[in-house]
C-alpha atoms as a PDB file:
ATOM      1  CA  UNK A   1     -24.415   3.420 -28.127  1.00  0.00           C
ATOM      2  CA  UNK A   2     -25.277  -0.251 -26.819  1.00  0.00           C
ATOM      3  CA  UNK A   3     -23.872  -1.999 -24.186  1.00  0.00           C
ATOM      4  CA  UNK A   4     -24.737  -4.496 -21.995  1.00  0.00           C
ATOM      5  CA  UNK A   5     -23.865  -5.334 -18.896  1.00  0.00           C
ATOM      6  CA  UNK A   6     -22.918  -9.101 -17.420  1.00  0.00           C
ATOM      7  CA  UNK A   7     -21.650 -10.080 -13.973  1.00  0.00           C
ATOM      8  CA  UNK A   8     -19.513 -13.029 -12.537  1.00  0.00           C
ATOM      9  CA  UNK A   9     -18.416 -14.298  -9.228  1.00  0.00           C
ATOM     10  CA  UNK A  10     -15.424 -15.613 -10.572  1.00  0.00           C
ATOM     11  CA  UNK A  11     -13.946 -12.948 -13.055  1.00  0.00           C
ATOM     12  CA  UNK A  12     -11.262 -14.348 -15.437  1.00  0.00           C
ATOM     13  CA  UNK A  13      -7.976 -12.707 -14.570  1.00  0.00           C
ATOM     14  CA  UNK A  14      -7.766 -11.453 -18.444  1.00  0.00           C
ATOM     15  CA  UNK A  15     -10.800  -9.492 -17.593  1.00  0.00           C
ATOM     16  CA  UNK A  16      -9.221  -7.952 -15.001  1.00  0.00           C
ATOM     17  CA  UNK A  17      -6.352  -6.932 -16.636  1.00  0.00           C
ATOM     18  CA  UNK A  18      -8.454  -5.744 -19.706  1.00  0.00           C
ATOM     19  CA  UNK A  19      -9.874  -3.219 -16.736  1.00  0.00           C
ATOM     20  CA  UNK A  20      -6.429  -2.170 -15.352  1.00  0.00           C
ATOM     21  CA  UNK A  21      -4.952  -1.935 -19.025  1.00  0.00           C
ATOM     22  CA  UNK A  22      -7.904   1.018 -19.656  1.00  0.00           C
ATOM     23  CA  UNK A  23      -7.391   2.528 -16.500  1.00  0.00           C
ATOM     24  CA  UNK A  24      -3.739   2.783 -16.753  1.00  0.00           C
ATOM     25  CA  UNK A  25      -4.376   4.278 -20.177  1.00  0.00           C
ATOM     26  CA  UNK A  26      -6.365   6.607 -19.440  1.00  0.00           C
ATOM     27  CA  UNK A  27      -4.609   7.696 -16.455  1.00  0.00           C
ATOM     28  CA  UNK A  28      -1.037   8.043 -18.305  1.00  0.00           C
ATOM     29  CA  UNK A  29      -3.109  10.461 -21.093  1.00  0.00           C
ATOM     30  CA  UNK A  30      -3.504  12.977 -17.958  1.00  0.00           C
ATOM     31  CA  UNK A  31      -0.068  12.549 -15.809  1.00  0.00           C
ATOM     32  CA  UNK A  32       2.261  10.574 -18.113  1.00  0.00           C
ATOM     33  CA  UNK A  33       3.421   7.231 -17.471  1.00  0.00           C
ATOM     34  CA  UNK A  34       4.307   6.039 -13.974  1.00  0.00           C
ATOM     35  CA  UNK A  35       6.148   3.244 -13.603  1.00  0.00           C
ATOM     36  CA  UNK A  36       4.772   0.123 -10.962  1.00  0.00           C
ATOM     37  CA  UNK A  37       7.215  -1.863  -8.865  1.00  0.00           C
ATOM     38  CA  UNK A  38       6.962  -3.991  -6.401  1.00  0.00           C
ATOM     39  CA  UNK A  39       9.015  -5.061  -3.290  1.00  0.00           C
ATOM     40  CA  UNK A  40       9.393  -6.952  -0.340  1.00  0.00           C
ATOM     41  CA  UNK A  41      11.422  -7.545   2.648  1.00  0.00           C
ATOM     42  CA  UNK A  42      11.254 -11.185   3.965  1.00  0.00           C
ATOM     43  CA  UNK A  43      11.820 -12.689   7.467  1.00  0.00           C
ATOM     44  CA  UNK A  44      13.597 -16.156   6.742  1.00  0.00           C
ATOM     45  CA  UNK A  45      13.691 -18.524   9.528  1.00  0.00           C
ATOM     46  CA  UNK A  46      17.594 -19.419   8.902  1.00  0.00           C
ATOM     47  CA  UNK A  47      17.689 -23.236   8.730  1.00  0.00           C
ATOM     48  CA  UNK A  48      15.110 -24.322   6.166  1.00  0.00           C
ATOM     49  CA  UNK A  49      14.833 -20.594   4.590  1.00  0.00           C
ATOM     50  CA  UNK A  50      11.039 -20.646   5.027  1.00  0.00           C
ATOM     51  CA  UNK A  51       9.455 -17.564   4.780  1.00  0.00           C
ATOM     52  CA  UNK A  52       7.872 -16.742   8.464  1.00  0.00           C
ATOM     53  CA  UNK A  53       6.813 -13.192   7.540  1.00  0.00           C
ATOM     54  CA  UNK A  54       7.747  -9.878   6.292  1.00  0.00           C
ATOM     55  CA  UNK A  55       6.707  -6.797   4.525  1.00  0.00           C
ATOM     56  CA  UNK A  56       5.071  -6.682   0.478  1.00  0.00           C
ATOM     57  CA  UNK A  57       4.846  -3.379  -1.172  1.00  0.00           C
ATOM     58  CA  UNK A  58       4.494  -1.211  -4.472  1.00  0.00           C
ATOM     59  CA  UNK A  59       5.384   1.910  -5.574  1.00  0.00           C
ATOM     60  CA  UNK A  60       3.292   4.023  -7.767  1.00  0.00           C
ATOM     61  CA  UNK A  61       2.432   7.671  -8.227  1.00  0.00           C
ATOM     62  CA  UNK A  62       5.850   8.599  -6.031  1.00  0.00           C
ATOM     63  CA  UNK A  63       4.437   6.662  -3.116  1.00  0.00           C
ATOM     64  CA  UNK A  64       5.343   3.724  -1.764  1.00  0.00           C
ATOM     65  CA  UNK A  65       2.100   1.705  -0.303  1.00  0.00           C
ATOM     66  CA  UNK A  66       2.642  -1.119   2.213  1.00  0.00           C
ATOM     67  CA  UNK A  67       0.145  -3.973   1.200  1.00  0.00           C
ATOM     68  CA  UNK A  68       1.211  -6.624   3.726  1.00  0.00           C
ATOM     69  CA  UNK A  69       3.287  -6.501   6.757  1.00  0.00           C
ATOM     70  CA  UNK A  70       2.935  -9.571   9.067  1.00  0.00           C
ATOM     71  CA  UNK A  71       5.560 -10.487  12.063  1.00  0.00           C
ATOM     72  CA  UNK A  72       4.201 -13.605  13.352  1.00  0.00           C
ATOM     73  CA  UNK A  73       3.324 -14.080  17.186  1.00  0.00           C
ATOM     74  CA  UNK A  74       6.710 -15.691  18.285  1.00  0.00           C
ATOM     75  CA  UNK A  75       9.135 -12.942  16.778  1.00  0.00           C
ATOM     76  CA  UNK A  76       6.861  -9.943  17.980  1.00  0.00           C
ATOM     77  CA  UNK A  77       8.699  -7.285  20.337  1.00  0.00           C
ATOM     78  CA  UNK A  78      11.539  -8.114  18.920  1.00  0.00           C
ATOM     79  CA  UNK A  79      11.835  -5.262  16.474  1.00  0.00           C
ATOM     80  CA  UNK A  80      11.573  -7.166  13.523  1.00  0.00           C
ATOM     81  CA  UNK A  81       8.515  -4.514  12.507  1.00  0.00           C
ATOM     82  CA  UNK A  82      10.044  -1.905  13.128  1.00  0.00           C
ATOM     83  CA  UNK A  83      13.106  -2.788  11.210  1.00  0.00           C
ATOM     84  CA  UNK A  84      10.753  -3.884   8.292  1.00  0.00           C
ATOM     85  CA  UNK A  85       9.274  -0.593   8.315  1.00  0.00           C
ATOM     86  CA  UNK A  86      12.128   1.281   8.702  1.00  0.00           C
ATOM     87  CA  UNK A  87      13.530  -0.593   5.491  1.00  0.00           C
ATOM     88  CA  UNK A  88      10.588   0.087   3.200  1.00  0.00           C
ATOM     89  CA  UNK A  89      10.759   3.732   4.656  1.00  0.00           C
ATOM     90  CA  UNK A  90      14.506   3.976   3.479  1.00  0.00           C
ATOM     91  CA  UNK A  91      13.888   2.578   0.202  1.00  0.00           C
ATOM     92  CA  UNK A  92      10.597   4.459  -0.290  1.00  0.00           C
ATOM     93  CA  UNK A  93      13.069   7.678   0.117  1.00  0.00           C
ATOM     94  CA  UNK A  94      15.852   6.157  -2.052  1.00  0.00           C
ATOM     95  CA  UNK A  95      13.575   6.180  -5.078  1.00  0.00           C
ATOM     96  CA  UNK A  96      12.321   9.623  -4.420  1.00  0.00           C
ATOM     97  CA  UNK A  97       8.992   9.027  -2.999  1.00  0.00           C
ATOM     98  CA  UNK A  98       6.612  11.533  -1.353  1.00  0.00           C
ATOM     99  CA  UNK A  99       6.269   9.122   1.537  1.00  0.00           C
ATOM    100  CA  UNK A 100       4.468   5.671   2.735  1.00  0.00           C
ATOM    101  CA  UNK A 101       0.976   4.638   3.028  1.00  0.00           C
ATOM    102  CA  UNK A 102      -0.738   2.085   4.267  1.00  0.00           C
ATOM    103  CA  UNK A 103      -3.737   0.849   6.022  1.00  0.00           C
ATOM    104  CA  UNK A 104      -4.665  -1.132   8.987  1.00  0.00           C
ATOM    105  CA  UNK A 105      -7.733  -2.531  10.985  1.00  0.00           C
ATOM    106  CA  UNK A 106      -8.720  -1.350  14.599  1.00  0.00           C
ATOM    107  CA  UNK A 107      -7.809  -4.792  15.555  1.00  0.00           C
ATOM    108  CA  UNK A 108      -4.402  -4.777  14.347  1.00  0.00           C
ATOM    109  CA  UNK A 109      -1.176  -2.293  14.458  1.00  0.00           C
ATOM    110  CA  UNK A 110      -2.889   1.312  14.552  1.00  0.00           C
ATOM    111  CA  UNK A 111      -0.663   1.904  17.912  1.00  0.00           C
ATOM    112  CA  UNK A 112       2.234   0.577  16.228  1.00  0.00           C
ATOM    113  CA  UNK A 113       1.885   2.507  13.002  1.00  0.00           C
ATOM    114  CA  UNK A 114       1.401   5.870  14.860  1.00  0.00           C
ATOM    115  CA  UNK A 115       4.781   5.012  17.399  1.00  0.00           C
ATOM    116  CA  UNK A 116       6.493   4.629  13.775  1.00  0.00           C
ATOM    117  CA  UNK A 117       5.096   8.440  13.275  1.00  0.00           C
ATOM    118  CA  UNK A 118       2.493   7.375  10.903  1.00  0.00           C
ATOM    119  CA  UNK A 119      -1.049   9.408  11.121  1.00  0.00           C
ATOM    120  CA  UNK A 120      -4.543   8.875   9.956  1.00  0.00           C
ATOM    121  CA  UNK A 121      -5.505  10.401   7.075  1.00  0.00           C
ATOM    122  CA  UNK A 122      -8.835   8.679   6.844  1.00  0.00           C
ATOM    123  CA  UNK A 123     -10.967   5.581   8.233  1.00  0.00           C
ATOM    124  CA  UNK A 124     -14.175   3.523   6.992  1.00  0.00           C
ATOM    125  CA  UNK A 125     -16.479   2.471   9.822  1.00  0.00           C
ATOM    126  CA  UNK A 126     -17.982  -0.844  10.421  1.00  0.00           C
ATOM    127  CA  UNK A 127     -14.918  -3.101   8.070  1.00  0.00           C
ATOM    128  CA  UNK A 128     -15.758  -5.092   9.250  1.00  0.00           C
ATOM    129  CA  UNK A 129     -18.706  -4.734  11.805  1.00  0.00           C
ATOM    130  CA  UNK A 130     -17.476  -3.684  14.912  1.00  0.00           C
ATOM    131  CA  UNK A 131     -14.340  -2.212  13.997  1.00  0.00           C
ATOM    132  CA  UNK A 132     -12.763   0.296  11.884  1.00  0.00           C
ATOM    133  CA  UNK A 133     -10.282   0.531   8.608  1.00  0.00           C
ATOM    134  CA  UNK A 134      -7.886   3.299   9.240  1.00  0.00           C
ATOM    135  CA  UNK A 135      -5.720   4.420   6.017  1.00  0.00           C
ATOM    136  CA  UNK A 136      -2.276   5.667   7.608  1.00  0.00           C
ATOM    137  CA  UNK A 137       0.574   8.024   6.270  1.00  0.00           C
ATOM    138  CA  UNK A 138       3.525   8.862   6.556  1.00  0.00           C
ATOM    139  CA  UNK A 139       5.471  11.993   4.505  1.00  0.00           C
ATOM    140  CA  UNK A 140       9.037  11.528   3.697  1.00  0.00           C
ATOM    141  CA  UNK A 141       9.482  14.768   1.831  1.00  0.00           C
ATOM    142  CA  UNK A 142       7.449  18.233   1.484  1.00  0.00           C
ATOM    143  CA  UNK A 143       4.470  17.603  -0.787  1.00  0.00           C
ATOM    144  CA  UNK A 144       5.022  19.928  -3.910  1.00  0.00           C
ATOM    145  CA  UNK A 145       2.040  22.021  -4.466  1.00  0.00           C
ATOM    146  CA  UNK A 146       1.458  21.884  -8.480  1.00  0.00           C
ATOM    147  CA  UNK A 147      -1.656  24.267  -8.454  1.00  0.00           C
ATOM    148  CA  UNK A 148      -3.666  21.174  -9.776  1.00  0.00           C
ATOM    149  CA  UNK A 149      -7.154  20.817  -8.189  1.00  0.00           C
ATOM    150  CA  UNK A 150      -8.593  17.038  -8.089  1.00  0.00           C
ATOM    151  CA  UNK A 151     -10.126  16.618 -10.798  1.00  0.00           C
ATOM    152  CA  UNK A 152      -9.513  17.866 -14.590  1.00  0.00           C
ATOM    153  CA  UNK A 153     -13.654  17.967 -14.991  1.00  0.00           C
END
């Protein structure tokens, strides 16, 4: 069989979702379909309704998986995190999921994550140089064990 193989810097957004359409194919052949949603919590600043931060997530595979969460300087220690977190926690549980995921830099909310009862379940050194990537969870719910190993090869 012949294929060839051609590289961009600036992939066309149809080839991307030519990718994710295979992958999500082949993935719903072994485990069935899962559905994707997304959702968000938003901090409004009341008068003009701008958006001054909040939380962006989505939920696949029974977990929910925080993408963004950003509190700007001026409304930090104020609980507005916390309350975000606690949100997407409570709606991460209303849909049935396993639990919450996330990750975080060394520079950022590790400390804050782990008051919240996250814990590390892994970390890449040096992203970026200097610092570490720490991926964060947090269950909601027993994990079922399904006697599955990790891979079907």
């Amino acid at each position: 069989m012949k294929l060839k193989i051609t590289a961009t810097d600036h992939p066309a957004d149809a080839d991307r979702q030519a990718l994710l359409d295979l992958l999500v194919n082949f993935n719903a052949d072994r485990v069935g379909e899962m559905p994707f949603r997304q959702f968000a919590l938003l901090l409004r600043e009341p008068e003009q309704d701008d958006v001054v931060g909040g939380l962006y997530a989505h939920w696949l595979y029974d977990w929910l998986a925080v993408e963004l969460l950003i509190v700007p300087e001026a409304y930090r220690r104020h609980g507005f995190g916390s309350e975000l977190m606690r949100r997407a926690e409570a709606y991460a549980s209303d849909v049935g999921c396993v639990g919450v995921w996330l990750n975080t830099f060394g520079f950022q909310a590790r400390g804050f994550y782990e008051k919240l009862g996250y814990e590390v379940f892994g970390s890449l050194d040096e992203h970026p140089r200097g610092w570490q990537r720490y991926f964060m969870r947090k269950l909601l719910q027993p994990i079922p064990r399904t006697g599955r190993g990790d891979s079907p090869e």
